[in-house]
C-alpha atoms as a PDB file:
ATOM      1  CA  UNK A   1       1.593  39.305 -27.118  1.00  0.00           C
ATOM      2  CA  UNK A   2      -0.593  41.879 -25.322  1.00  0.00           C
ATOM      3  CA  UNK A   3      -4.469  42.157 -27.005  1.00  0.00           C
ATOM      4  CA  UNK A   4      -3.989  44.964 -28.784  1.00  0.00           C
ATOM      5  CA  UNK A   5      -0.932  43.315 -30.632  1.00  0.00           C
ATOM      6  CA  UNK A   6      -3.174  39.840 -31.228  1.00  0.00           C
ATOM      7  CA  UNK A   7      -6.097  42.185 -32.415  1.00  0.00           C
ATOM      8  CA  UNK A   8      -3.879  44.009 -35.165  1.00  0.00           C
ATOM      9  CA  UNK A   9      -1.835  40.630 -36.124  1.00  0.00           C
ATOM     10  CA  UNK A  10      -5.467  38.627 -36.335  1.00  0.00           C
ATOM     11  CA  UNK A  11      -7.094  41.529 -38.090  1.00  0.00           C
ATOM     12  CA  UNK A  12      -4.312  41.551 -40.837  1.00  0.00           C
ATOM     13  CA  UNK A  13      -4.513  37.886 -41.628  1.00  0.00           C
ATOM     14  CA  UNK A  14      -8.471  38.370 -41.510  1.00  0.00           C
ATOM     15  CA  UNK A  15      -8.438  40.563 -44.335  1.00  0.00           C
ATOM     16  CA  UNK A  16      -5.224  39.098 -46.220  1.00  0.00           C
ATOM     17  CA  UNK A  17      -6.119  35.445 -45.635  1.00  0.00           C
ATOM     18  CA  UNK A  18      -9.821  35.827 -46.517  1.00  0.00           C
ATOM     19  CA  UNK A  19     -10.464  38.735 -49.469  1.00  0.00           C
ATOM     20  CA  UNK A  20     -14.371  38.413 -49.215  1.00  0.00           C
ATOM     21  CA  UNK A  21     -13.612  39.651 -45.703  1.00  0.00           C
ATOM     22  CA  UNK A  22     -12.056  42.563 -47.422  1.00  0.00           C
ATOM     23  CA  UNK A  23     -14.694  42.966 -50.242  1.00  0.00           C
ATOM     24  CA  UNK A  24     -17.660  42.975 -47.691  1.00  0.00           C
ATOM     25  CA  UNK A  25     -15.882  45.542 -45.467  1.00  0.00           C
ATOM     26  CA  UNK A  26     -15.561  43.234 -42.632  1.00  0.00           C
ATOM     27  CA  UNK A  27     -13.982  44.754 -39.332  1.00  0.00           C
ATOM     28  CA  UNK A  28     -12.333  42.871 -36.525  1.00  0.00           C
ATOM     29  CA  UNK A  29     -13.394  45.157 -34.171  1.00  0.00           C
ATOM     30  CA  UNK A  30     -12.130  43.003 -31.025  1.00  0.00           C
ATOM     31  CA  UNK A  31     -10.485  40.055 -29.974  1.00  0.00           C
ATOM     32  CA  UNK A  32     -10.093  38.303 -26.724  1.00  0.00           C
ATOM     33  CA  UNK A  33      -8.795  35.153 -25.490  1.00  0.00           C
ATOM     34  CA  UNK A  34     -11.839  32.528 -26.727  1.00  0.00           C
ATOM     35  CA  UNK A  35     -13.862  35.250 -28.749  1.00  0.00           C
ATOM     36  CA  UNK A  36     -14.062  38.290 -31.395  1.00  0.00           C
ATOM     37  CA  UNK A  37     -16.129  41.012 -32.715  1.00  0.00           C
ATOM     38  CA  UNK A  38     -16.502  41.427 -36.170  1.00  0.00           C
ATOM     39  CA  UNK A  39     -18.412  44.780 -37.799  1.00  0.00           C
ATOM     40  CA  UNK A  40     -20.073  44.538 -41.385  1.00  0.00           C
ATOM     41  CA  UNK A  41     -20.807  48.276 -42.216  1.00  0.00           C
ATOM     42  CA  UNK A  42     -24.678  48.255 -44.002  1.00  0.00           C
ATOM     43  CA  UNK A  43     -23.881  49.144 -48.105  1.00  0.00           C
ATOM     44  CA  UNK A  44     -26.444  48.731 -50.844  1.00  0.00           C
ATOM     45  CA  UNK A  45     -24.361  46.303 -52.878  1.00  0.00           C
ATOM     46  CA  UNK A  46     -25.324  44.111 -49.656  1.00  0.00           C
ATOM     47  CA  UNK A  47     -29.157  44.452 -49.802  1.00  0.00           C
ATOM     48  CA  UNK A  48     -31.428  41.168 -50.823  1.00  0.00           C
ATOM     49  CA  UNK A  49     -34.218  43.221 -51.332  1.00  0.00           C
ATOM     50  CA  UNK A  50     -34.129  46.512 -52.937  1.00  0.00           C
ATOM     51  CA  UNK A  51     -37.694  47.456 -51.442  1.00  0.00           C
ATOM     52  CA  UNK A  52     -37.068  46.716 -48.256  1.00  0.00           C
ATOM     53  CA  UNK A  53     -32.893  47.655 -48.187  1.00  0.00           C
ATOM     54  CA  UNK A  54     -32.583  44.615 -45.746  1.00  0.00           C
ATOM     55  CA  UNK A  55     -28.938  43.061 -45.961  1.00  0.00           C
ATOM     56  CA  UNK A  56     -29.330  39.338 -47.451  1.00  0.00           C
ATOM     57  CA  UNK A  57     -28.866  36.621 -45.381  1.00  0.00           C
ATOM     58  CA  UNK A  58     -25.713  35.437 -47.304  1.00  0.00           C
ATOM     59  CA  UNK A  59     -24.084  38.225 -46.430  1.00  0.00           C
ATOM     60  CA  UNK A  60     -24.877  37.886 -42.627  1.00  0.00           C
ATOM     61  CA  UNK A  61     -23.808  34.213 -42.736  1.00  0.00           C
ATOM     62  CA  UNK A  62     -20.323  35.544 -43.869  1.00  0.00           C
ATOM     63  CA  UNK A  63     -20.122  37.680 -40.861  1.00  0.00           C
ATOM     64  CA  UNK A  64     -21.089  34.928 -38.955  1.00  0.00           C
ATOM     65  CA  UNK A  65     -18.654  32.181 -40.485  1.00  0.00           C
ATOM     66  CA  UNK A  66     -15.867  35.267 -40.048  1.00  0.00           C
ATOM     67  CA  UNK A  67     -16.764  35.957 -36.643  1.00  0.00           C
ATOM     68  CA  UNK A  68     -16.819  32.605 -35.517  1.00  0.00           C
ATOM     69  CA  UNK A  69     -13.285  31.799 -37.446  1.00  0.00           C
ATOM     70  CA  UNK A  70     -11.370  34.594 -35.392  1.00  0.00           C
ATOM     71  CA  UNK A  71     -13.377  33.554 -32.020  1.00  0.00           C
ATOM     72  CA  UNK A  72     -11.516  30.000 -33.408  1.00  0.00           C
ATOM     73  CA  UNK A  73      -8.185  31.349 -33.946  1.00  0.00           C
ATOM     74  CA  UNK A  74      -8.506  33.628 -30.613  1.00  0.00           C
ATOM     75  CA  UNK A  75      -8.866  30.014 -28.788  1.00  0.00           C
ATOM     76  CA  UNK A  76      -6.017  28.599 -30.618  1.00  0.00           C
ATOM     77  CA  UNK A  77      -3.711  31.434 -29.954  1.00  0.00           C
ATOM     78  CA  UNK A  78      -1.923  31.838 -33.345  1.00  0.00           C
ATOM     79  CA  UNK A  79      -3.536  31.494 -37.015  1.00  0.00           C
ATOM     80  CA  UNK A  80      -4.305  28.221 -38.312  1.00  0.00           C
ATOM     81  CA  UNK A  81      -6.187  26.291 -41.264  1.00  0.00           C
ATOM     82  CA  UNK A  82      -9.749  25.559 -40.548  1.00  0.00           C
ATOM     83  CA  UNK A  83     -12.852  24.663 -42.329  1.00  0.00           C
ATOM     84  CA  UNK A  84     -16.473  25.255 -41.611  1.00  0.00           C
ATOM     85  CA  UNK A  85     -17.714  21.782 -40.633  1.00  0.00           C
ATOM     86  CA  UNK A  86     -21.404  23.006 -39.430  1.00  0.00           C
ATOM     87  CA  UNK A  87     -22.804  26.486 -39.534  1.00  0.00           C
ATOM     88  CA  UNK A  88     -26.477  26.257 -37.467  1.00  0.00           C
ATOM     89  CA  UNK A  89     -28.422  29.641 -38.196  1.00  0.00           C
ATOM     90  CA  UNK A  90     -31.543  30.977 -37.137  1.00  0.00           C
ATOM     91  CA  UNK A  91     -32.507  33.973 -38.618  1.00  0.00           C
ATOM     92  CA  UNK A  92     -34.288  36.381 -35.715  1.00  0.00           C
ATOM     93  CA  UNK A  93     -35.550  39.119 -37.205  1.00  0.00           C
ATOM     94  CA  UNK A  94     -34.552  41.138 -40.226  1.00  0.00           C
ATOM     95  CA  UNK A  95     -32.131  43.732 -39.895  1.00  0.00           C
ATOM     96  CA  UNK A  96     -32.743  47.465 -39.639  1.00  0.00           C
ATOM     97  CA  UNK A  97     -31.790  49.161 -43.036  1.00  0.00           C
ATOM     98  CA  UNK A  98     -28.746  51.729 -43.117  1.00  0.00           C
ATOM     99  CA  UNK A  99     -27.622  49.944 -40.008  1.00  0.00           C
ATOM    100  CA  UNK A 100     -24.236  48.108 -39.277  1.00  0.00           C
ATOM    101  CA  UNK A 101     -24.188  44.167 -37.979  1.00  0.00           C
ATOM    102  CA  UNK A 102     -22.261  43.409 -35.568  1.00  0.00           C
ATOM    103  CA  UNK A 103     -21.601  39.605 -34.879  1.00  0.00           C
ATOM    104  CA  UNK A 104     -19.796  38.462 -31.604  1.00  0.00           C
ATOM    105  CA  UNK A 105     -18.337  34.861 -31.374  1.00  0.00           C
ATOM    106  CA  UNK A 106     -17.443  33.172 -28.841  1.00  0.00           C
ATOM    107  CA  UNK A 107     -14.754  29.276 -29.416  1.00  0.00           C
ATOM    108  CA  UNK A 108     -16.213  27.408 -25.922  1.00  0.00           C
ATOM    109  CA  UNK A 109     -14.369  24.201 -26.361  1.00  0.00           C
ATOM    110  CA  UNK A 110     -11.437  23.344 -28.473  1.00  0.00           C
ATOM    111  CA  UNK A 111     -10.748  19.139 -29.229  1.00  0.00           C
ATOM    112  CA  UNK A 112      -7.540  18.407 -31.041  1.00  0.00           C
ATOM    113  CA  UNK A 113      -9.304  18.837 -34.011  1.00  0.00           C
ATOM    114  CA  UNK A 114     -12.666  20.451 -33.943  1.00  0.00           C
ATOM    115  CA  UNK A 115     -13.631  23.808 -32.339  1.00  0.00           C
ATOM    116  CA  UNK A 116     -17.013  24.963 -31.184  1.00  0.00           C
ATOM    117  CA  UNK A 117     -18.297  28.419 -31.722  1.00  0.00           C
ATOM    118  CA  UNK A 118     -21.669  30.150 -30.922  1.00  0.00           C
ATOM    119  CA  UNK A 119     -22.222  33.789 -31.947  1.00  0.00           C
ATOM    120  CA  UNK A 120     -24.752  36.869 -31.918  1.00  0.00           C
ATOM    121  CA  UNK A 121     -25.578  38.863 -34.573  1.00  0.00           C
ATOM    122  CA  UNK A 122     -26.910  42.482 -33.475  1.00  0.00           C
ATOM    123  CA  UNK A 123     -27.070  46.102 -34.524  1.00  0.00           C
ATOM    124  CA  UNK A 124     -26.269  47.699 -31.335  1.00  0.00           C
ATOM    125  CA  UNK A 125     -28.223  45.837 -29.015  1.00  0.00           C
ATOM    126  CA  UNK A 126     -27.210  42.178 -28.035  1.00  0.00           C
ATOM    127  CA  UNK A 127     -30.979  42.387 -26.639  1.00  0.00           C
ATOM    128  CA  UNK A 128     -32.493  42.074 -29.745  1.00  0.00           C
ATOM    129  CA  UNK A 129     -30.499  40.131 -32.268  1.00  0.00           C
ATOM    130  CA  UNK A 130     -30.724  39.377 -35.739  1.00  0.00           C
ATOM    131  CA  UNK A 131     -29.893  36.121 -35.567  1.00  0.00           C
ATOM    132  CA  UNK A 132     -27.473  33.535 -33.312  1.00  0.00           C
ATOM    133  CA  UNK A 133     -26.175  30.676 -34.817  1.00  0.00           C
ATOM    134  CA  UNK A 134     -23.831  27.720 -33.238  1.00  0.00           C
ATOM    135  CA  UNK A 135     -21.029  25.951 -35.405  1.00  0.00           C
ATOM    136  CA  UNK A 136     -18.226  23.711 -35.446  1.00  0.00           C
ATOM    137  CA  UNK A 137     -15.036  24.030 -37.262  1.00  0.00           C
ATOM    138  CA  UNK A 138     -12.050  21.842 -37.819  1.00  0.00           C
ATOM    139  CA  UNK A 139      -8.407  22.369 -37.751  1.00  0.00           C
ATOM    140  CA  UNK A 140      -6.562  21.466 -41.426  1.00  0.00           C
ATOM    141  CA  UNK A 141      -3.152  19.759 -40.347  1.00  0.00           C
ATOM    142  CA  UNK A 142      -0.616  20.309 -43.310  1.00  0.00           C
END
């Protein structure tokens, strides 16, 4: 399947598969072999803290765990159960109000059963991040 195909057949099971990926407006902006872009447009229902309108942190672990779970099934090559085994965040800074986060994964190393991940979370520039985080996930066998 060319990229553009594995993009648009990922990005359907993204939102289908996963409906808070849907509710928090999550985009799966790009997908390559071993990684993926996800987009979380900024929206108020988002915010942590209405004085300062900076997105809360749950809702930029989501885009991480989302990121990192295409970046997984970009590796794999076709959709598959996982779970979240570990989910390592550090929290750089706090994001810009009124401004999209973008979170880029990368899956470096795939076992027979667990996956490793690392990702970026930025609002434009990968330079100055919002936070990175590193994570492991496992494949479900049925």
């Amino acid at each position: 399947m060319d990229p553009e195909g594995r993009r648009e057949a990922l990005s359907v099971l993204f939102t289908e598969a996963v409906p808070h990926n849907h509710a928090l407006g999550l985009r799966l902006e790009a997908v390559g072999t071993t990684d993926a872009t996800v987009v979380m447009p900024y929206a108020e229902v988002l915010v942590g803290n209405p004085e300062t309108g900076v997105v809360a942190g749950g809702a930029v672990t989501t885009l991480i765990d989302a990121a990192s779970g295409a970046a997984v099934m970009a590796a794999l090559g076709a959709f598959a159960a996982i779970v979240t085994l570990d989910l390592r965040i550090d929290y750089l800074r706090p994001a810009r109000p009124g401004l999209p986060l973008t979170a880029q994964a990368e899956c470096y190393k795939v076992t027979r059963m667990v996956a490793f991940v690392r990702a970026l979370v930025h609002q434009g520039d990968p330079a100055t991040p919002v936070a990175s985080s590193q994570g492991t996930f496992m494949r479900v066998e049925s």
